[in-house]
Protein backbone atom coordinates (compact mmCIF):
# COMPACT_ATOMS: atom_id res chain seq x y z
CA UNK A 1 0.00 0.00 0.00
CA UNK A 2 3.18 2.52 0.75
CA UNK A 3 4.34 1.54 -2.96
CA UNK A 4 0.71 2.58 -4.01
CA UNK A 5 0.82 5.96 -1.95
CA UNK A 6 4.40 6.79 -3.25
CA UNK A 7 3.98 5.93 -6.91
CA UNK A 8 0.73 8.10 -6.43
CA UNK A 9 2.55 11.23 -5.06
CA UNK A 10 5.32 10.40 -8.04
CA UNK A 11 2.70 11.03 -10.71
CA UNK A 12 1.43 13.73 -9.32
CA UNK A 13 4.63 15.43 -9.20
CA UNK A 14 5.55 14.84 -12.57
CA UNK A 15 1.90 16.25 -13.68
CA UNK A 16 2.67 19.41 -12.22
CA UNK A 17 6.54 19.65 -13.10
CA UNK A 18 4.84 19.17 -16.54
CA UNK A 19 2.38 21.66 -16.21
CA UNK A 20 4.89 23.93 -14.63
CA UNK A 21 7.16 23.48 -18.30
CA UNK A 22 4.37 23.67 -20.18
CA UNK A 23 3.39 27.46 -18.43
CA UNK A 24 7.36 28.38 -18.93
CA UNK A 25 7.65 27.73 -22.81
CA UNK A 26 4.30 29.58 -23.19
CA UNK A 27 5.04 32.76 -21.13
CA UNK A 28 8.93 32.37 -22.90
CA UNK A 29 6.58 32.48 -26.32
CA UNK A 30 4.45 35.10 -25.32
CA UNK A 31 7.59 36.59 -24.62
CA UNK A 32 9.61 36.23 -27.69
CA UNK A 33 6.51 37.12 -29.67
CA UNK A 34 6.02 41.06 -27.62
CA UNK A 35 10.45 41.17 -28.10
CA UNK A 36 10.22 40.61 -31.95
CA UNK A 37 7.44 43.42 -31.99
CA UNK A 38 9.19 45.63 -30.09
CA UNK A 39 12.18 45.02 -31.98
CA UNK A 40 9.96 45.72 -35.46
CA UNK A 41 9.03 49.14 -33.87
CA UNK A 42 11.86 50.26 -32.82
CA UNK A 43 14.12 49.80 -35.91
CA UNK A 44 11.07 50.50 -38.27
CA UNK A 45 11.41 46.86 -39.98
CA UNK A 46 9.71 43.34 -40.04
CA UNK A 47 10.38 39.69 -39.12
CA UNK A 48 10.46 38.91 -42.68
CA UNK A 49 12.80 41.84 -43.23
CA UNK A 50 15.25 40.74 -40.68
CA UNK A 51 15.21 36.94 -41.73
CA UNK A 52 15.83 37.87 -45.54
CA UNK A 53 18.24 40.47 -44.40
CA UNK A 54 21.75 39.35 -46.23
CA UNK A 55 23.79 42.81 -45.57
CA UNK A 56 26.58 43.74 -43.01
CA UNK A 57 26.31 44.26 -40.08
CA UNK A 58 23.25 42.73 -38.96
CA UNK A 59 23.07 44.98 -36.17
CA UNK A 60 19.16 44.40 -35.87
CA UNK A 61 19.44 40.76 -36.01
CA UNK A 62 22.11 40.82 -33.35
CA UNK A 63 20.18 42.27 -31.10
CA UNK A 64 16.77 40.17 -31.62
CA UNK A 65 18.88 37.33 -30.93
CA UNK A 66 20.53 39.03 -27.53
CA UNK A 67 17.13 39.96 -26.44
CA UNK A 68 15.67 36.50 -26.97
CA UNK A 69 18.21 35.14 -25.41
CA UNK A 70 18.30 37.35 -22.27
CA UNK A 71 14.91 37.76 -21.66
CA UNK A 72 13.23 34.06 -22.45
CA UNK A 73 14.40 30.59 -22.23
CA UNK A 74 14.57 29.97 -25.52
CA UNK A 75 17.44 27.83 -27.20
CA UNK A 76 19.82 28.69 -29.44
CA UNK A 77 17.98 26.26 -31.63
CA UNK A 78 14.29 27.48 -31.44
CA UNK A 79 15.64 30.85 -31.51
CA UNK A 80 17.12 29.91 -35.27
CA UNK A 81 13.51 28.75 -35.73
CA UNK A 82 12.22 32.08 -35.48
CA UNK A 83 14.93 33.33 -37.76
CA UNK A 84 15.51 30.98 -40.15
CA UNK A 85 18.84 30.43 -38.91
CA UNK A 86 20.61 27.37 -37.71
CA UNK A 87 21.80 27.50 -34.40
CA UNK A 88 25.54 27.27 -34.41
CA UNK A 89 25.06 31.01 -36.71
CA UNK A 90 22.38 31.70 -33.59
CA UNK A 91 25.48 30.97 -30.67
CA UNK A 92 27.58 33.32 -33.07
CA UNK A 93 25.56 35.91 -33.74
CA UNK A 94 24.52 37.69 -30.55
């Protein structure tokens, strides 16, 4: 019966842990998605802008990346998602 009780309090812990990952990676979307419009704003340009964006420096790129990476939990790797990027240019770049 202890077994019972224990494996019980186990799966209820992983339920929330999961629930608890599942909140993070939404607010860290949320919070991507208000950094890339702030980001637009401010330097007068789109997503699509800065993804197709081939010229040097890529000062506003740079800074997306910095500010995605500061501010959520994003990976290098998601945030080349967002960018069309790969990740190892994502490490690089900001």
């Amino acid at each position: 019966m202890a077994h019972l009780d224990k494996l019980q309090d186990l799966e209820l812990q992983i339920a929330s842990e999961e629930v608890a990952q599942k909140r993070v990676l939404f607010n860290d979307q949320d919070k991507a998605e208000r950094i890339i419009r702030s980001v637009e704003q401010h330097f007068r340009t789109t997503l699509e802008q800065i993804k197709a964006s081939k010229t040097r420096p890529m000062r506003v790129r740079q800074v997306l990346i910095y500010l995605l990476r500061e501010y959520t939990g994003l990976t290098n790797r998601a945030i080349g998602d967002v960018l069309d990027m790969r990740y190892p240019a994502v490490s690089k770049a900001g």
